[in-house]
Protein backbone atom coordinates (compact mmCIF):
# COMPACT_ATOMS: atom_id res chain seq x y z
CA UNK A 1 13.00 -11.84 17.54
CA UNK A 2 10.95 -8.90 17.53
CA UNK A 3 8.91 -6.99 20.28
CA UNK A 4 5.64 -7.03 20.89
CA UNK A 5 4.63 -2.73 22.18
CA UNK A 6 1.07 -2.68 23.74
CA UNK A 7 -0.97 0.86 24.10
CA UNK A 8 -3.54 0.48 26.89
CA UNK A 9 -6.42 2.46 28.15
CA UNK A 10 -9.32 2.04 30.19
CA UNK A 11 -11.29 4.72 29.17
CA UNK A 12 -12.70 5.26 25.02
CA UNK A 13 -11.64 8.80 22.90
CA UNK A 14 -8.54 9.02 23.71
CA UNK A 15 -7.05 8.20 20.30
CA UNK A 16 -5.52 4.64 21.04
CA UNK A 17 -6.72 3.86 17.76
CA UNK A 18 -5.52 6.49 16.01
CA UNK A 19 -2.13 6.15 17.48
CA UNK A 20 -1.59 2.33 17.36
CA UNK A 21 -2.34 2.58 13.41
CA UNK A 22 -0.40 5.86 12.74
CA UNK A 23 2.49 4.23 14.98
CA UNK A 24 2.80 0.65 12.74
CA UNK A 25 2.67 2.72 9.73
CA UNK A 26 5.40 5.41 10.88
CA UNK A 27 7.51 2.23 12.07
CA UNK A 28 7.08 0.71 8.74
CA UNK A 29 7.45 3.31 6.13
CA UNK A 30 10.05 5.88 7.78
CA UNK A 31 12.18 3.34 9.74
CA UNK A 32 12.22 0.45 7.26
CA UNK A 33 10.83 -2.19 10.13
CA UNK A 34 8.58 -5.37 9.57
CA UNK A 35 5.44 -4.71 11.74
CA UNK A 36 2.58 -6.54 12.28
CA UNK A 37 -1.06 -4.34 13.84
CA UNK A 38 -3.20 -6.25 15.75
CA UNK A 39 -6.84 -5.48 16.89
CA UNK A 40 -6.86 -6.39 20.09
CA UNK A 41 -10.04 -4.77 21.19
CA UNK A 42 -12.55 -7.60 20.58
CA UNK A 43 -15.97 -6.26 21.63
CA UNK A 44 -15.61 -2.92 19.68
CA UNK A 45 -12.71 -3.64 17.35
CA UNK A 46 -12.52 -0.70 14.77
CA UNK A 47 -8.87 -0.76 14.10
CA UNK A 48 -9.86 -1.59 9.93
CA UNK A 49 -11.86 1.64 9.88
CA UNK A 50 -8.22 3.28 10.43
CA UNK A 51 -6.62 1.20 7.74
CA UNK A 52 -9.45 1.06 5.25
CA UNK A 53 -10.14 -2.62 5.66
CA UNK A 54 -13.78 -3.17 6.16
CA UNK A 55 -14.75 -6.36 5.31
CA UNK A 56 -11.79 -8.34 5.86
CA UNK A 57 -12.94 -13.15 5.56
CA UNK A 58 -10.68 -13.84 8.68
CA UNK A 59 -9.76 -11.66 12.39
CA UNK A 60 -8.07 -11.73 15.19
CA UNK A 61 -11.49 -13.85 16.26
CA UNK A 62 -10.70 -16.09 14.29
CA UNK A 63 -7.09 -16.86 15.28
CA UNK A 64 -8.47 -16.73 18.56
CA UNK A 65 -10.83 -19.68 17.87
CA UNK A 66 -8.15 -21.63 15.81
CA UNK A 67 -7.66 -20.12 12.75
CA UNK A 68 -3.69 -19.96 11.42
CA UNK A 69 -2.58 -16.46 12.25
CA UNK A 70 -1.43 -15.92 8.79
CA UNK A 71 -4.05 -16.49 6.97
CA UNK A 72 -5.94 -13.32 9.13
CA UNK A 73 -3.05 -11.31 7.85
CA UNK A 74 -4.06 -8.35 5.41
CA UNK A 75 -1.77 -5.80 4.19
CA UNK A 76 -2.13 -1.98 3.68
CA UNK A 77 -0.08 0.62 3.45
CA UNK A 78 3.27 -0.57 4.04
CA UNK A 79 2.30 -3.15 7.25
CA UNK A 80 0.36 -5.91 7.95
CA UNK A 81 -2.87 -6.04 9.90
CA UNK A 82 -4.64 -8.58 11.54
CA UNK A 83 -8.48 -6.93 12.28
CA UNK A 84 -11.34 -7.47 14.32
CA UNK A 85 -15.14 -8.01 13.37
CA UNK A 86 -17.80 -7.08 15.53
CA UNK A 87 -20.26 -9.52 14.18
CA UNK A 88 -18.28 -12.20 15.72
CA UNK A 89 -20.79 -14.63 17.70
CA UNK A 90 -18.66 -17.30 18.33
CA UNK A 91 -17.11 -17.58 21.83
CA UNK A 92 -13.34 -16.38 21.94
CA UNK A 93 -10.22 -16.48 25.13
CA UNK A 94 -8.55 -13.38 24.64
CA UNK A 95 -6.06 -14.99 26.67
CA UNK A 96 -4.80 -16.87 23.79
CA UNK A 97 -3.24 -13.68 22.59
CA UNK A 98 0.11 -14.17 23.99
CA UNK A 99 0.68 -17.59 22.32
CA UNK A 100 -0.90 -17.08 19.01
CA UNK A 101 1.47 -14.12 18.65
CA UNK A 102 4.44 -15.81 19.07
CA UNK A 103 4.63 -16.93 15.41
CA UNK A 104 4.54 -13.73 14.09
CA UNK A 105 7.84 -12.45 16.48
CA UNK A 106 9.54 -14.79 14.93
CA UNK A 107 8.77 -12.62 11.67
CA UNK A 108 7.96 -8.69 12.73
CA UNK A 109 10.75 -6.22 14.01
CA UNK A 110 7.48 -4.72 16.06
CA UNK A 111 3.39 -6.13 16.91
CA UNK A 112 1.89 -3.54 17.77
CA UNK A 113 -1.37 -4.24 19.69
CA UNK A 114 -4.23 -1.68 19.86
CA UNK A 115 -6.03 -2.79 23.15
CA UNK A 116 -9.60 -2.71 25.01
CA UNK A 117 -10.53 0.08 27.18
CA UNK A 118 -12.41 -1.98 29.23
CA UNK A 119 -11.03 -3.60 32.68
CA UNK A 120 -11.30 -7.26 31.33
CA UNK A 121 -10.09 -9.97 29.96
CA UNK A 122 -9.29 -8.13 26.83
CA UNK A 123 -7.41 -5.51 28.23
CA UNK A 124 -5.38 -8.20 30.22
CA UNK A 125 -4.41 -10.33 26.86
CA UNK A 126 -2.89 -6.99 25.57
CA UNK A 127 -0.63 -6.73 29.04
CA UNK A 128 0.32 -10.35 29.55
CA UNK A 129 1.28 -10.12 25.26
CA UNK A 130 2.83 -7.44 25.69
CA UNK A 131 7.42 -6.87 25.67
CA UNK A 132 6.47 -2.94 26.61
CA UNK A 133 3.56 -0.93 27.63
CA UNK A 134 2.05 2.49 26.86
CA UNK A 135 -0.67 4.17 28.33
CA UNK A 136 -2.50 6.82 26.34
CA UNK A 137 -4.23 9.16 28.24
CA UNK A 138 -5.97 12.53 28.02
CA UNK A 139 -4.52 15.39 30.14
CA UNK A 140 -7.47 15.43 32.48
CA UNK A 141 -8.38 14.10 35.81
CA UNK A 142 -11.05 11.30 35.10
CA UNK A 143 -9.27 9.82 32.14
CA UNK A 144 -5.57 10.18 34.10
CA UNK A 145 -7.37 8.15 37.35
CA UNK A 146 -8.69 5.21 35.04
CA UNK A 147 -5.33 5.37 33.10
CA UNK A 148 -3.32 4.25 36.52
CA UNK A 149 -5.94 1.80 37.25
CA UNK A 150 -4.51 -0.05 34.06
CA UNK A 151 -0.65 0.97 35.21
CA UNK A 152 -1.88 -0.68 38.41
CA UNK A 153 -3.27 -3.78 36.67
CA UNK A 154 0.00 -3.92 34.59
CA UNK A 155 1.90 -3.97 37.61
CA UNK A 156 0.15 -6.60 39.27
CA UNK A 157 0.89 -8.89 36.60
CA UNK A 158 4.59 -7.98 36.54
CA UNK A 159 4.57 -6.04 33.05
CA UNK A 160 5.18 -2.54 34.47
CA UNK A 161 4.00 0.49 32.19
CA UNK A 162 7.41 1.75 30.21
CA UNK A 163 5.73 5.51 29.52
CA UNK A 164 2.49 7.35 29.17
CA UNK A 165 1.65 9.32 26.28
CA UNK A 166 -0.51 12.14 26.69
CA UNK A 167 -2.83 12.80 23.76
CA UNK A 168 -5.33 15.26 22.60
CA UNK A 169 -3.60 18.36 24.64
CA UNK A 170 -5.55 21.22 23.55
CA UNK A 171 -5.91 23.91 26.23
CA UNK A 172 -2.40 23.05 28.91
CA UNK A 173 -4.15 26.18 31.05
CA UNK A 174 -7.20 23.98 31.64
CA UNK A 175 -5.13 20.42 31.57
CA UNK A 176 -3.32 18.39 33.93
CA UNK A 177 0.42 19.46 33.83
CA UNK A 178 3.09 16.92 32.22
CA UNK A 179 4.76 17.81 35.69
CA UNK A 180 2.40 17.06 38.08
CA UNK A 181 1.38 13.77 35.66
CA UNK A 182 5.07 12.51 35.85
CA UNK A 183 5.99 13.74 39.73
CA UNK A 184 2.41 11.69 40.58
CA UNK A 185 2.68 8.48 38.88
CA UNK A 186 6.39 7.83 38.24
CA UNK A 187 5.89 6.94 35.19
CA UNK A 188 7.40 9.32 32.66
CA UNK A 189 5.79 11.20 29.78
CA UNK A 190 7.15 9.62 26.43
CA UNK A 191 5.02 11.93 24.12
CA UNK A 192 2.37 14.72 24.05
CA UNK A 193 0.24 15.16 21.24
CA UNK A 194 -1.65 18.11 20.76
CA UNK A 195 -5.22 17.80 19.21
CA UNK A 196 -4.65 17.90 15.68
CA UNK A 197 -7.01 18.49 12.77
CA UNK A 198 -5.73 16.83 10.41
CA UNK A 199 -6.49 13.34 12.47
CA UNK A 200 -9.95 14.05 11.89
CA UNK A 201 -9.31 14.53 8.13
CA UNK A 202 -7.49 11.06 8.08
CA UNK A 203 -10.11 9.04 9.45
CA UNK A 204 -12.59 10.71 7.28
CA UNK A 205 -10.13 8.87 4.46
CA UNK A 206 -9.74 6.18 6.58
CA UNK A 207 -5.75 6.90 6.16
CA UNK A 208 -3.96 6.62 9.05
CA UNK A 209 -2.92 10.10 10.58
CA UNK A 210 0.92 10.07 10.37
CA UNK A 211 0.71 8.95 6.19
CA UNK A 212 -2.14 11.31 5.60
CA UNK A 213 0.01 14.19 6.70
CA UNK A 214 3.81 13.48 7.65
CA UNK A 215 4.41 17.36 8.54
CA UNK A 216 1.99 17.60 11.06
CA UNK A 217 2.57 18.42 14.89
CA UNK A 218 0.85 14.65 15.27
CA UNK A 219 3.14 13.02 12.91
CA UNK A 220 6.49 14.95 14.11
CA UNK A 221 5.81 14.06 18.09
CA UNK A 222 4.82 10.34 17.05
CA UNK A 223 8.18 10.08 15.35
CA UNK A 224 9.99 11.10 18.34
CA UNK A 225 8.29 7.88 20.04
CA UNK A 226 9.31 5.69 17.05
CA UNK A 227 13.01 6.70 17.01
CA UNK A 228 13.26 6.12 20.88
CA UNK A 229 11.18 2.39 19.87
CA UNK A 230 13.76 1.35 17.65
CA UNK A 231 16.52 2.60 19.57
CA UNK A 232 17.89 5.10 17.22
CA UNK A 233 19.60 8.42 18.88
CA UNK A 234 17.22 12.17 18.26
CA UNK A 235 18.58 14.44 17.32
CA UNK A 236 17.14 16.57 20.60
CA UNK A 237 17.34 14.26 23.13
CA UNK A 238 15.94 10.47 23.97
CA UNK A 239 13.48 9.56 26.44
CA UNK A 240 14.71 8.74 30.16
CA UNK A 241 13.20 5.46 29.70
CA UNK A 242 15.32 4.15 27.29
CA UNK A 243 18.70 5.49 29.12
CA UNK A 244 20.19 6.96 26.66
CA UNK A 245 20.43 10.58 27.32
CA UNK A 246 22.18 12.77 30.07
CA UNK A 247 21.30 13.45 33.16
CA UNK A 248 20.64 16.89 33.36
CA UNK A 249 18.01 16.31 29.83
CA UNK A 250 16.31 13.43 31.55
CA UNK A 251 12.77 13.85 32.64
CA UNK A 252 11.91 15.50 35.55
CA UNK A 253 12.25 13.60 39.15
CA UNK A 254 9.49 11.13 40.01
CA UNK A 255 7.39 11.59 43.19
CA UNK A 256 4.10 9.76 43.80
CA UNK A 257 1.45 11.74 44.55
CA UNK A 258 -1.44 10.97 46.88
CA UNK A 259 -4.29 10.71 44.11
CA UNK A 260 -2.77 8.59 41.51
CA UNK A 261 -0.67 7.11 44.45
CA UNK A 262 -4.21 5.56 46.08
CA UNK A 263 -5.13 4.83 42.49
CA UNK A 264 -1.82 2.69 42.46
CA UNK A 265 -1.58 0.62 45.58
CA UNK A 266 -5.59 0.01 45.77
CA UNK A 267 -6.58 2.45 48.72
C-alpha cells in the first residue's frame, strides 16, 4: 500500500507546483518508486504546464464526476499524471478525492497531490487525502501567516502538518529565519530551497525542474526530502521528523511563538 504526501498552501507563487512535479519525478527516476501526480487544484489546475501535457481527453474532473481513475492517467517522464482542465463546466465534489484515490494506493509506492491555495473545499480534499502533509511556504511574514492558517485547518481535521518547506529563499538578511519559523510554529523545517534559475528555465521547457537540471541547488535540497520520504538513511543527517537521526543533529527545539501561535489556536 502506498502513501498518499500532500503539499499545501494558501497563498499562489510559492512554487507548489514546481515542487509537487519535480518531487514525483525525483521519486520516480532516482529512487526507482511507482508514483502517481495528481492535480488537485481544480479552479486553476496548471500542473500539465509542468509536465508538458496540455491537452490531455480526461482529468482529475473527470474522475471526480465518475470517470474510472485510470483512464485519466497519462504518463511522462518516468510517472504518471492525472491533470486538471480549466475549461471544466461541469459541477465537481472535491471531496471525492480521498476515495477515488484509493485505487491507485493499491498500485503507487507515492500520490503525490499538488493542492489549492485557496481556503476551500479544494484545499480540504488534499488534507483529508492526504497519509502526510507539507506546507510550502515563502520565508516571509504574509505568506508564513496564511501558511499556519492551513497547518491550523490540517489540525482541525486530525491530519497534522509532518514539515514545512521553505522555498524561494533568496535574500536570508531580509527573510524570516528557519529559527524563528521552527521555534514559532513547531513544526520543523524539512527543506529550504533557494530561488533557483534554472526553475525558470524548466518551465520555459515545460520540464520539470529536478530532470531539467539534476546538479542544481533545487534538485540537490529536493533530494534530501525524497530520501527522508522513502525512508532511506543521508548521508548527512535525516530529518527530526522521521526519527531517525541523533539527538544532538535533530532540529532545533520547538517553542510557539505568539504570532503564528494566534494564527494556530484561532485568536
Amino acid at each position: 500500500m502506498g502513501q498518499t504526501i500532500g503539499l499545501i498552501s494558501l497563498k499562489g507563487g510559492v512554487g507548489k507546483t514546481t515542487l509537487s512535479a519535480s518531487l514525483a519525478v525525483m521519486l520516480a527516476n532516482n529512487f526507482g518508486k511507482r508514483v502517481l501526480l495528481v492535480d488537485a487544484n481544480y479552479f486553476a489546475p496548471n500542473l500539465g504546464i509542468h509536465m508538458d501535457i496540455i491537452s490531455p481527453n480526461k482529468t482529475i474532473h473527470d474522475v471526480l464526476t465518475g470517470t474510472k481513475l485510470s483512464s485519466a492517467i497519462h504518463s511522462k517522464y518516468g510517472v504518471d499524471i492525472i491533470p486538471g482542465n480549466f475549461m471544466f463546466n461541469k459541477e465537481i465534489s472535491p471531496l471525492k478525492l480521498k476515495s477515488k484515490l484509493a485505487y491507485a494506493k493499491k498500485h503507487y509506492d507515492f500520490v503525490i497531490l499538488d493542492s489549492s491555495p485557496s481556503l476551500n473545499d479544494e484545499v480540504l480534499s488534499t488534507i483529508l487525502a492526504s497519509d502526510k502533509l507539507f506546507v510550502v511556504s515563502t520565508p516571509d511574514y504574509p505568506t508564513l501567516s496564511c501558511s499556519m492558517r492551513a497547518a491550523k485547518l490540517s489540525k482541525r481535521r486530525n491530519r497534522p502538518i509532518s514539515g514545512i518547506i521553505i522555498n524561494r529563499v533568496s535574500n536570508p538578511s531580509y527573510e524570516v529565519t528557519l529559527e524563528e519559523i521552527q521555534e514559532s510554529t513547531g513544526i520543523p523545517v524539512v527543506a529550504k530551497i533557494r530561488e533557483d534559475k534554472s526553475v525558470g528555465k524548466a518551465l520555459f521547457k515545460r520540464v520539470p525542474a529536478s530532470l531539467n537540471s539534476k546538479r542544481s541547488k533545487f534538485s540537490k535540497e529536493l533530494k534530501k526530502l525524497c530520501t527522508a520520504l522513502v525512508g532511506e538513511k543521508e548521508k548527512l543527517g535525516m530529518r527530526k521528523f522521521f526519527g531517525k537521526i541523533k539527538k544532538e543533529e535533530a532540529n532545533r527545539a520547538v517553542l510557539r511563538g505568539s504570532f503564528y501561535k494566534s494564527l494556530l489556536n484561532g485568536k
